[in-house]
N, C-alpha and C. Protein backbone atom coordinates (compact mmCIF):
# COMPACT_ATOMS: atom_id res chain seq x y z
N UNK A 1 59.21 -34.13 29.14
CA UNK A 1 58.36 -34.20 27.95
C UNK A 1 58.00 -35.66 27.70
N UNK A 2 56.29 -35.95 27.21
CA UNK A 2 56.40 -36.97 26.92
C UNK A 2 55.48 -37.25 25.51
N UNK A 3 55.80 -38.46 25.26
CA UNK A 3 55.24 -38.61 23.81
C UNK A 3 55.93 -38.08 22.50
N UNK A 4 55.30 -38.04 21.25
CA UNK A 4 56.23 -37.24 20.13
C UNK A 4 55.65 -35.68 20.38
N UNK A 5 55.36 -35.04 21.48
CA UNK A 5 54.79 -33.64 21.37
C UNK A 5 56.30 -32.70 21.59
N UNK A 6 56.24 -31.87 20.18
CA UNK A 6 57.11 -31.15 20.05
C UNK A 6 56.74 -29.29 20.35
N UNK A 7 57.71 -29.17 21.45
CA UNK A 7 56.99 -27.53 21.77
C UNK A 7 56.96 -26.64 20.47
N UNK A 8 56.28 -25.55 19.93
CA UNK A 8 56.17 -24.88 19.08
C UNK A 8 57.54 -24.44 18.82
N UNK A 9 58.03 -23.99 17.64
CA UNK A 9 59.29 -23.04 17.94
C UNK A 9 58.68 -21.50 17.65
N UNK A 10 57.42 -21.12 16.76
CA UNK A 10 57.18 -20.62 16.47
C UNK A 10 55.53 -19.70 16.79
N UNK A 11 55.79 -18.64 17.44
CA UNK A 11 54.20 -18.19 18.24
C UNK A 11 52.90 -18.24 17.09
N UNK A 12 51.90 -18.26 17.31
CA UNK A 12 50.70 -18.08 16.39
C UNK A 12 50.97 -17.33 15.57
N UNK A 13 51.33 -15.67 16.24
CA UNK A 13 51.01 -14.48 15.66
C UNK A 13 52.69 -14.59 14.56
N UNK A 14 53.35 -14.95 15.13
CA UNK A 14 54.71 -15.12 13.95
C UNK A 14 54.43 -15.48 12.33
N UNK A 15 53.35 -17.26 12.79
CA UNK A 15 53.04 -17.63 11.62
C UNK A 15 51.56 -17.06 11.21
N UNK A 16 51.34 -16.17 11.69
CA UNK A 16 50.02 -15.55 10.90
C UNK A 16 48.71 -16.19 11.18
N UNK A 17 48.56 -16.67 13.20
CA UNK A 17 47.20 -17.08 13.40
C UNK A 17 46.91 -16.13 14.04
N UNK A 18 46.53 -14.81 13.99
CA UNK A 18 46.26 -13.87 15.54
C UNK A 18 44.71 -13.73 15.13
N UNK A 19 43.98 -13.51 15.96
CA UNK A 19 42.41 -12.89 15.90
C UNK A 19 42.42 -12.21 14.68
N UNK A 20 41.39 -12.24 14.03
CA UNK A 20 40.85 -11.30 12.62
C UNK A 20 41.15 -9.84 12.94
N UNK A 21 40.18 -9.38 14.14
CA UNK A 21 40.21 -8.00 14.77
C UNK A 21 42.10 -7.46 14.64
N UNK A 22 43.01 -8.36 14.89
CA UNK A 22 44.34 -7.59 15.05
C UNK A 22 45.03 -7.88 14.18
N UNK A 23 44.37 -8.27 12.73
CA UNK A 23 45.46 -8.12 11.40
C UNK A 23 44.07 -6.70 10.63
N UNK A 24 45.61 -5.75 10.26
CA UNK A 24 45.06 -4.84 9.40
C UNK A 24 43.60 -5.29 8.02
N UNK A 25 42.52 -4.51 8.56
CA UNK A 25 41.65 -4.98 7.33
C UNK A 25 41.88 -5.22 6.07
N UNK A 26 43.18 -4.37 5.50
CA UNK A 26 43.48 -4.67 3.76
C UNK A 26 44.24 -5.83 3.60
N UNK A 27 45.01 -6.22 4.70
CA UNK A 27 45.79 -7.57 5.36
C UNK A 27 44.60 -8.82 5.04
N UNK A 28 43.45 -8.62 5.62
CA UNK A 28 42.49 -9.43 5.87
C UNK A 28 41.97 -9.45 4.61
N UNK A 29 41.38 -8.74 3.71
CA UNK A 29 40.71 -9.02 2.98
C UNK A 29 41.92 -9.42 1.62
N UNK A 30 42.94 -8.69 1.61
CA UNK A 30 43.72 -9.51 0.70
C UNK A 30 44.36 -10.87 0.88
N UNK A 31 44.54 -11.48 2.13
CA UNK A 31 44.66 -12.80 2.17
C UNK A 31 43.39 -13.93 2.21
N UNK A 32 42.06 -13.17 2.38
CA UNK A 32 41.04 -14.18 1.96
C UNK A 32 40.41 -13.94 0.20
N UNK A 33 41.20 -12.71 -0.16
CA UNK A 33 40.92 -13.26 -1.70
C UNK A 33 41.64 -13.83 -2.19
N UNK A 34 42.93 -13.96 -1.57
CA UNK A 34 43.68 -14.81 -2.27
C UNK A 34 43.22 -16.24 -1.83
N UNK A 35 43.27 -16.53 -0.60
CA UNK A 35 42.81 -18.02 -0.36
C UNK A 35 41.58 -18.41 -1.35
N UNK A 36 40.55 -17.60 -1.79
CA UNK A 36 39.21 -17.73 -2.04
C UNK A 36 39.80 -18.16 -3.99
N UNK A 37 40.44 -17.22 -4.32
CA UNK A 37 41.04 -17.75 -5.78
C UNK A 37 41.70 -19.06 -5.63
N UNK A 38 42.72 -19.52 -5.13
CA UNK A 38 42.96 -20.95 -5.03
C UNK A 38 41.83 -21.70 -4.97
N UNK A 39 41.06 -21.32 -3.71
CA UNK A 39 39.61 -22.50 -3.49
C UNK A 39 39.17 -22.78 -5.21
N UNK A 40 38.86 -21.60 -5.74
CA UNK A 40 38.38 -21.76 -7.22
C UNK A 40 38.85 -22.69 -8.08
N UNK A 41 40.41 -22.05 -8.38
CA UNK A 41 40.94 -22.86 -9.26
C UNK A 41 40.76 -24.18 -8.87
N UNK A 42 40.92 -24.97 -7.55
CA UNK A 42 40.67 -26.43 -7.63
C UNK A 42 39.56 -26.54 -7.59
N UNK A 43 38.14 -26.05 -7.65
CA UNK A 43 36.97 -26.24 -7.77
C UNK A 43 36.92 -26.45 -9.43
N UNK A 44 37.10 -25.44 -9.92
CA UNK A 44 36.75 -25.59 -11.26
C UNK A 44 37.55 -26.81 -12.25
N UNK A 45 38.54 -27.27 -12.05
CA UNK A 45 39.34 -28.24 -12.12
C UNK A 45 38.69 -29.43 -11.54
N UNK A 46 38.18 -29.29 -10.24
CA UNK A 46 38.29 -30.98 -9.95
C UNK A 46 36.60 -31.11 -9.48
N UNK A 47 35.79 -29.98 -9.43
CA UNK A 47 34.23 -30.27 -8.72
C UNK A 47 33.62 -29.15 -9.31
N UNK A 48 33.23 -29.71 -10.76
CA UNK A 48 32.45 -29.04 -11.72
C UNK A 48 31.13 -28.40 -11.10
N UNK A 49 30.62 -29.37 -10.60
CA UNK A 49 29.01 -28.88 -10.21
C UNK A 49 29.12 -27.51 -9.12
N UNK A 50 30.44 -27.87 -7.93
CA UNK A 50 30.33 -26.92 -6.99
C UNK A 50 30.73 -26.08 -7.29
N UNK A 51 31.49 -25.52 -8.40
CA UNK A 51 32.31 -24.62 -9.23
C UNK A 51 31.18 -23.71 -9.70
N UNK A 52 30.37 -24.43 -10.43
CA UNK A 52 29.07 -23.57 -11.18
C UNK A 52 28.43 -23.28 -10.20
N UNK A 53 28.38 -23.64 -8.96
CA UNK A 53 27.13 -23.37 -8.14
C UNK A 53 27.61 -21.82 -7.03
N UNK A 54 28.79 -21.53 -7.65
CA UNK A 54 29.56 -19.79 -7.13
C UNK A 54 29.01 -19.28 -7.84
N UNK A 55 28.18 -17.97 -6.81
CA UNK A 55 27.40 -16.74 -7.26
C UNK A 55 28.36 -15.78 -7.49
N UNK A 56 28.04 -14.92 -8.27
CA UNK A 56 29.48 -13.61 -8.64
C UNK A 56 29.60 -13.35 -6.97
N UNK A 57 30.39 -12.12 -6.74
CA UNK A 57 30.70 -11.42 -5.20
C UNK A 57 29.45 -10.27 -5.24
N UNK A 58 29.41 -10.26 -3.97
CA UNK A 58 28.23 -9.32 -3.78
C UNK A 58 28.81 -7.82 -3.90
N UNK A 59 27.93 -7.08 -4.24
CA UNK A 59 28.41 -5.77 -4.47
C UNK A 59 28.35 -4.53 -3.26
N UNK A 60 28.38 -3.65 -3.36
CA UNK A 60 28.28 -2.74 -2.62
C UNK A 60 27.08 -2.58 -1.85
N UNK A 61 26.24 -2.33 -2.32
CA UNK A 61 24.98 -2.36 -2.43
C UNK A 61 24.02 -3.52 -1.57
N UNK A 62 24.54 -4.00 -1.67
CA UNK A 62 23.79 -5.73 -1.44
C UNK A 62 24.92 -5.58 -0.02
N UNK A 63 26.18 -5.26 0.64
CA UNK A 63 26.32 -5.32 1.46
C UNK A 63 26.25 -4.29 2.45
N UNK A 64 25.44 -2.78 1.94
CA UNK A 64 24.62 -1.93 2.48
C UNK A 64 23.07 -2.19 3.15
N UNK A 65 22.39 -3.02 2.10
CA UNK A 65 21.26 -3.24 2.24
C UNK A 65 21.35 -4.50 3.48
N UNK A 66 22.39 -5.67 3.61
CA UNK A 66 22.41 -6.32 4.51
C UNK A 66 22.97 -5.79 5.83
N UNK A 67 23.71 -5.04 5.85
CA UNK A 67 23.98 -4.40 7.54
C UNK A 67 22.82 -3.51 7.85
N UNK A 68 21.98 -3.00 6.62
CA UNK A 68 20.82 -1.86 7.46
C UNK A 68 19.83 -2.79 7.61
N UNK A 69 19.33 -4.29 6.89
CA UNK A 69 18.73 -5.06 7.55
C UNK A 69 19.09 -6.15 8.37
N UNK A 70 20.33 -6.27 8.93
CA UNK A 70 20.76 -6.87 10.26
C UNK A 70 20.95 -5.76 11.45
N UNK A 71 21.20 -4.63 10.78
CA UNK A 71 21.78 -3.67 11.82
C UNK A 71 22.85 -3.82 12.67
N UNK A 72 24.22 -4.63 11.80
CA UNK A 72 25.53 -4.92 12.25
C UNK A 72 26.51 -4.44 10.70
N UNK A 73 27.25 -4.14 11.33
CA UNK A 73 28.10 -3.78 10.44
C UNK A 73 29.17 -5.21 10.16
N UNK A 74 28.92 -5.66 8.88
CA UNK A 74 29.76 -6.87 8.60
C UNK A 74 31.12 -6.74 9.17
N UNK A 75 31.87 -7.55 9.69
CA UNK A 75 33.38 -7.65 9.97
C UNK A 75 34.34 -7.58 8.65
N UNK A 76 35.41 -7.28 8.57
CA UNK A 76 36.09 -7.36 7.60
C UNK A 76 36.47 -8.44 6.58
N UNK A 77 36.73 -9.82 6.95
CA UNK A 77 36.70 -10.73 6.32
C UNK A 77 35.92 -11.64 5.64
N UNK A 78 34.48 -11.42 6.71
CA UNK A 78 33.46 -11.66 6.10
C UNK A 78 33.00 -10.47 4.73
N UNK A 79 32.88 -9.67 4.95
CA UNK A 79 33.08 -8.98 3.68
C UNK A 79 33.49 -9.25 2.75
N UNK A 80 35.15 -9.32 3.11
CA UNK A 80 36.53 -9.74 1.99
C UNK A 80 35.68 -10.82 1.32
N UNK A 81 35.47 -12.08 2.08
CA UNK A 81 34.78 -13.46 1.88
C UNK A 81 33.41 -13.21 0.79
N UNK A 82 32.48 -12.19 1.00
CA UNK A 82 31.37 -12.07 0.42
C UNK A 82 31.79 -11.81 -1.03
N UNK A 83 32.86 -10.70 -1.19
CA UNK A 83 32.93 -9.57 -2.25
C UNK A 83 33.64 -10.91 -2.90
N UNK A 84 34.58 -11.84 -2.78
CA UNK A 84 34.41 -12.83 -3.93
C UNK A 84 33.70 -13.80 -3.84
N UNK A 85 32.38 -14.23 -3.57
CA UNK A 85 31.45 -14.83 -4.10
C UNK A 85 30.26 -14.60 -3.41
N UNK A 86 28.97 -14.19 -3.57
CA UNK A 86 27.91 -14.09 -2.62
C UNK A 86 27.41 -15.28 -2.52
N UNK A 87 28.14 -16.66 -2.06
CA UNK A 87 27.41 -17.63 -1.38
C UNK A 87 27.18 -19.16 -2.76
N UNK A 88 26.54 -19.61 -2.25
CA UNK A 88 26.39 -20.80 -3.68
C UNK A 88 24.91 -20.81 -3.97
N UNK A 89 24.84 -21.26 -5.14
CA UNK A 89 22.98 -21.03 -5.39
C UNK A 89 22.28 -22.12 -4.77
N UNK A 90 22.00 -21.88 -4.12
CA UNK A 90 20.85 -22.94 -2.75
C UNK A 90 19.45 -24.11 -4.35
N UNK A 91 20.00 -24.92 -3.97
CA UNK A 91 18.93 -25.96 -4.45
C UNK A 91 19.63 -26.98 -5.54
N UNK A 92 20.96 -26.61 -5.82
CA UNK A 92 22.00 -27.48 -6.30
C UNK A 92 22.86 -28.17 -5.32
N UNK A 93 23.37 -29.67 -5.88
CA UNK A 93 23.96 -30.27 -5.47
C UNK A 93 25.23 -29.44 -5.15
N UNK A 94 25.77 -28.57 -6.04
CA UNK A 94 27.28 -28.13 -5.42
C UNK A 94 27.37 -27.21 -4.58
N UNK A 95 25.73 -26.75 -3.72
CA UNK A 95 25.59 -26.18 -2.62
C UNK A 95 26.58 -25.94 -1.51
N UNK A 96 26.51 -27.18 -0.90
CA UNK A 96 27.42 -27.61 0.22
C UNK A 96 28.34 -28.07 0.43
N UNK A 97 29.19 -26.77 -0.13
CA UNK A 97 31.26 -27.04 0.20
C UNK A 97 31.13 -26.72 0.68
N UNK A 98 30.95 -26.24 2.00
CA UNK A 98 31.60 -26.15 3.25
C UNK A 98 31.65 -27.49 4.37
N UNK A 99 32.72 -27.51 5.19
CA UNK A 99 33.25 -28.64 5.70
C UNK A 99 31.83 -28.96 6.90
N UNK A 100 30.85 -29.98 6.99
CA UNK A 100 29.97 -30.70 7.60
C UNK A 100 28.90 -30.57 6.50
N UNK A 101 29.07 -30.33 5.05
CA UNK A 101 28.28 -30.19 4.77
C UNK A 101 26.86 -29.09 4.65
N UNK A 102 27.81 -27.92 5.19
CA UNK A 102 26.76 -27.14 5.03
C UNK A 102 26.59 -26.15 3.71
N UNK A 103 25.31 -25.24 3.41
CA UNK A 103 25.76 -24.46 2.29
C UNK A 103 25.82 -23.16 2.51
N UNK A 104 26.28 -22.25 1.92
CA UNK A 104 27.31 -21.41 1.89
C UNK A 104 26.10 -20.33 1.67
N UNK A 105 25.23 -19.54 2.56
CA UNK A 105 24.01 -18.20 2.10
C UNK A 105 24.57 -17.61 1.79
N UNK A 106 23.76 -16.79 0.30
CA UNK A 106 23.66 -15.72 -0.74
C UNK A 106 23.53 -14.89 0.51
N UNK A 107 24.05 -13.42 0.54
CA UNK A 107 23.51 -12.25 1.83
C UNK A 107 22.13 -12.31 1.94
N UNK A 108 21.71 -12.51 0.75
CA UNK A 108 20.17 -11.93 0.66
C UNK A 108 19.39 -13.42 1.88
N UNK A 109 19.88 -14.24 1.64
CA UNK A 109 18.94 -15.65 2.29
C UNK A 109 19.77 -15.23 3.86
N UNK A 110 20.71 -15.09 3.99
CA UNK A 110 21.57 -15.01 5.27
C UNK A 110 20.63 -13.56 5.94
N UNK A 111 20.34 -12.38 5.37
CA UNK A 111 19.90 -11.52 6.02
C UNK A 111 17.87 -12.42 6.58
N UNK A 112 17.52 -13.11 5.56
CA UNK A 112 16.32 -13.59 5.63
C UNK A 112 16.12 -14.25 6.89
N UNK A 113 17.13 -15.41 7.06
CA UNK A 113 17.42 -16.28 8.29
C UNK A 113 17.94 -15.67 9.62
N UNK A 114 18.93 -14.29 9.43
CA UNK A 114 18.98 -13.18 10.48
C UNK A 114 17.27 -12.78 11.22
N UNK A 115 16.38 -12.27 10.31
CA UNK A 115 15.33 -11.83 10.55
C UNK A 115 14.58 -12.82 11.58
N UNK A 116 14.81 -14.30 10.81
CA UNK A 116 13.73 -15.07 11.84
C UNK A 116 13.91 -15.43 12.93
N UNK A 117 15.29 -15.54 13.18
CA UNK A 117 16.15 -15.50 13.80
C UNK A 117 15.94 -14.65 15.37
N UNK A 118 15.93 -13.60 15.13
CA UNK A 118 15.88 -12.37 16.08
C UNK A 118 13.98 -12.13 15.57
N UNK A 119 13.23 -12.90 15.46
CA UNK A 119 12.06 -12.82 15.82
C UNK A 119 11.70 -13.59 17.46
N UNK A 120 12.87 -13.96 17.76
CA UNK A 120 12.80 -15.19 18.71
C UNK A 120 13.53 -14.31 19.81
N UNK A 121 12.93 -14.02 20.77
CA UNK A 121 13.77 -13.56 21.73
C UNK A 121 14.74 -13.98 22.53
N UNK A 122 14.61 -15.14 22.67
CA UNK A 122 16.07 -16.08 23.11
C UNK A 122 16.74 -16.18 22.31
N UNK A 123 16.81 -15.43 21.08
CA UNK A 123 17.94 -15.83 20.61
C UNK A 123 19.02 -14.68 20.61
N UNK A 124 20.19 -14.80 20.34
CA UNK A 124 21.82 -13.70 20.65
C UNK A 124 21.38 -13.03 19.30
N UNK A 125 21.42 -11.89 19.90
CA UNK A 125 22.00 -10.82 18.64
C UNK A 125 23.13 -10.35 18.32
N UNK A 126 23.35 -10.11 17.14
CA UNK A 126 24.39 -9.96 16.67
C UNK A 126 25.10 -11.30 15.74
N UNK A 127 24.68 -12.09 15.71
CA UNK A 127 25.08 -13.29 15.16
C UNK A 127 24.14 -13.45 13.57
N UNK A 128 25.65 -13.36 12.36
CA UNK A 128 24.83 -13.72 11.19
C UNK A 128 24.98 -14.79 10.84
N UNK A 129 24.18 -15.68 10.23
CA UNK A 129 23.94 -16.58 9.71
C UNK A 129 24.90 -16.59 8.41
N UNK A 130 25.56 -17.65 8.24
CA UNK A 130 26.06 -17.72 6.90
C UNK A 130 26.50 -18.78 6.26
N UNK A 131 25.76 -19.60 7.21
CA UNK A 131 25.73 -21.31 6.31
C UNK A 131 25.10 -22.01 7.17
N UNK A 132 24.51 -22.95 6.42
CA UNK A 132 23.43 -23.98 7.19
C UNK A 132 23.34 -24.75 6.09
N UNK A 133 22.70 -26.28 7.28
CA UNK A 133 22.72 -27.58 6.88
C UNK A 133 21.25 -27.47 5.51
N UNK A 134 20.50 -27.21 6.69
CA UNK A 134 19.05 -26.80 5.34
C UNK A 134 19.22 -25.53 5.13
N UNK A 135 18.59 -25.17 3.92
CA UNK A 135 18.73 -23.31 3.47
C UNK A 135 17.35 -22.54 3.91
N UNK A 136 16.27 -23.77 4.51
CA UNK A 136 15.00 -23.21 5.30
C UNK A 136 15.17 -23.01 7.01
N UNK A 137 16.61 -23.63 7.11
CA UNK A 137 16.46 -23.28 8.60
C UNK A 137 17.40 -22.56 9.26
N UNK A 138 17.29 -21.96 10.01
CA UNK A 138 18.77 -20.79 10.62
C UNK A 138 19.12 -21.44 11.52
N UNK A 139 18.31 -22.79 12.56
CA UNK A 139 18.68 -23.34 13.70
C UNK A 139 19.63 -24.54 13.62
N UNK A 140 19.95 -24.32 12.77
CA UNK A 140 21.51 -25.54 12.15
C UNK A 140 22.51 -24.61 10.88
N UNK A 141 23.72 -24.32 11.83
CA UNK A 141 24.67 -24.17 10.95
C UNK A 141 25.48 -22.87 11.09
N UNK A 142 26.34 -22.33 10.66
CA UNK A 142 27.34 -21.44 10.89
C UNK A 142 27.15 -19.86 11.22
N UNK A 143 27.41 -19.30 11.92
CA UNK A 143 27.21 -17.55 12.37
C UNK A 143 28.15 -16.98 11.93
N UNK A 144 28.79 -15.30 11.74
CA UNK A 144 29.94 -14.96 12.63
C UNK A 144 29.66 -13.89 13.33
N UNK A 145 30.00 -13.72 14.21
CA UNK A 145 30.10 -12.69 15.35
C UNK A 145 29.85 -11.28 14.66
N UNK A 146 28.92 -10.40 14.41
CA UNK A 146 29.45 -9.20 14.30
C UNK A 146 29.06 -8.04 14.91
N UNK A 147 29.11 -8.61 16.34
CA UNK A 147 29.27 -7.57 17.64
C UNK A 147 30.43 -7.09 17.87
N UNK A 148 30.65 -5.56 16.82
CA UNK A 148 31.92 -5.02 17.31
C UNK A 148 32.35 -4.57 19.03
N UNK A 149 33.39 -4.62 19.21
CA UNK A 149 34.25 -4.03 20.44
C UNK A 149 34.05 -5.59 21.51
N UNK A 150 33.56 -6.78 21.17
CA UNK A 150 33.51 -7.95 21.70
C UNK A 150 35.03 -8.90 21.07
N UNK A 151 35.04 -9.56 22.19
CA UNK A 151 36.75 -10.42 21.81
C UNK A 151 35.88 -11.37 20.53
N UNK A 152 34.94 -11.59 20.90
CA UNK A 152 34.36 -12.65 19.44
C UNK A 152 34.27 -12.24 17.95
N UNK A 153 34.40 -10.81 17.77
CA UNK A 153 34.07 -9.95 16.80
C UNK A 153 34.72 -10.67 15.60
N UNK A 154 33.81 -11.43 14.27
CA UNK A 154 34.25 -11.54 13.30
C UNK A 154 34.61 -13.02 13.22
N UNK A 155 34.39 -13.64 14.82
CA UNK A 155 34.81 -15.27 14.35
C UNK A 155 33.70 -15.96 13.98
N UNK A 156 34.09 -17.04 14.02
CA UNK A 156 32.98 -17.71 13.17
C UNK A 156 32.43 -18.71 14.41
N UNK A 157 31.18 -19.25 14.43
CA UNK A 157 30.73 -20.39 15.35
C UNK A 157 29.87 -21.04 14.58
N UNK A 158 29.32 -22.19 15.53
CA UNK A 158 28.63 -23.24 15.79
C UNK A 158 26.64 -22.82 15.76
């Protein structure tokens, strides 16, 4: 061995890193509402503007109308993720909490940027949009996978 690199004692899946796909969905969505309530409380406490700039969670409805106009069935966490907040209101400064700066799409703008998206034939289907640097462009900023029965199903990219 060299350096201070200390072998794990402990596997991923022990401490609770395994793929989305292989933790139970009520598993999944109850540990990202809980993460998503902490995020709050220190938002509202310490980053007023980005605090106000959380849309309620999207409803039922609104995440019907976005899988029949993506024609993917959302992954579970992304869901979990939606149903407490649908995104930040695009054109405020407290837009862009997410880490590079990007902002966080309402379903409704994320299904919009899906559309133009897959007007383009080079581009992958199955990939939603759900944060970007500008809120006019889909060609900068975050996807997640929601090509079920694929090892990617539900992660997030580039």
């Amino acid at each position: 061995m060299t350096g201070n690199h200390v072998p794990p004692t402990e596997t991923p899946e022990e401490i609770g890193l395994m793929h989305a796909s292989a933790q139970p969905a009520a598993e999944i969505v109850s540990r990202a509402q809980a993460a998503w309530r902490r995020i709050e409380a220190w938002l509202s406490r310490y980053a007023h503007l980005t605090s106000a700039a959380i849309r309620p969670g999207a409803t039922d409805d609104q995440f019907r109308r976005t899988e029949a106009e993506t024609g993917y069935r959302l992954p579970p966490a992304l869901r979990a993720w939606y149903s407490t907040a649908d995104g930040m209101e695009t054109g405020t400064r407290g837009a862009y909490l997410l880490p590079m700066g990007y902002a966080w799409l309402p379903l409704e703008r994320a299904c919009e940027l899906h559309g133009q998206l897959m007007a383009d034939p080079e581009e992958e289907r199955g990939l939603i949009p759900i944060a970007t640097s500008d809120v006019d462009d889909s060609h900068y900023g975050l996807h997640v996978d929601a090509r079920e029965g694929l090892p990617s199903y539900g992660c997030l990219g580039l």
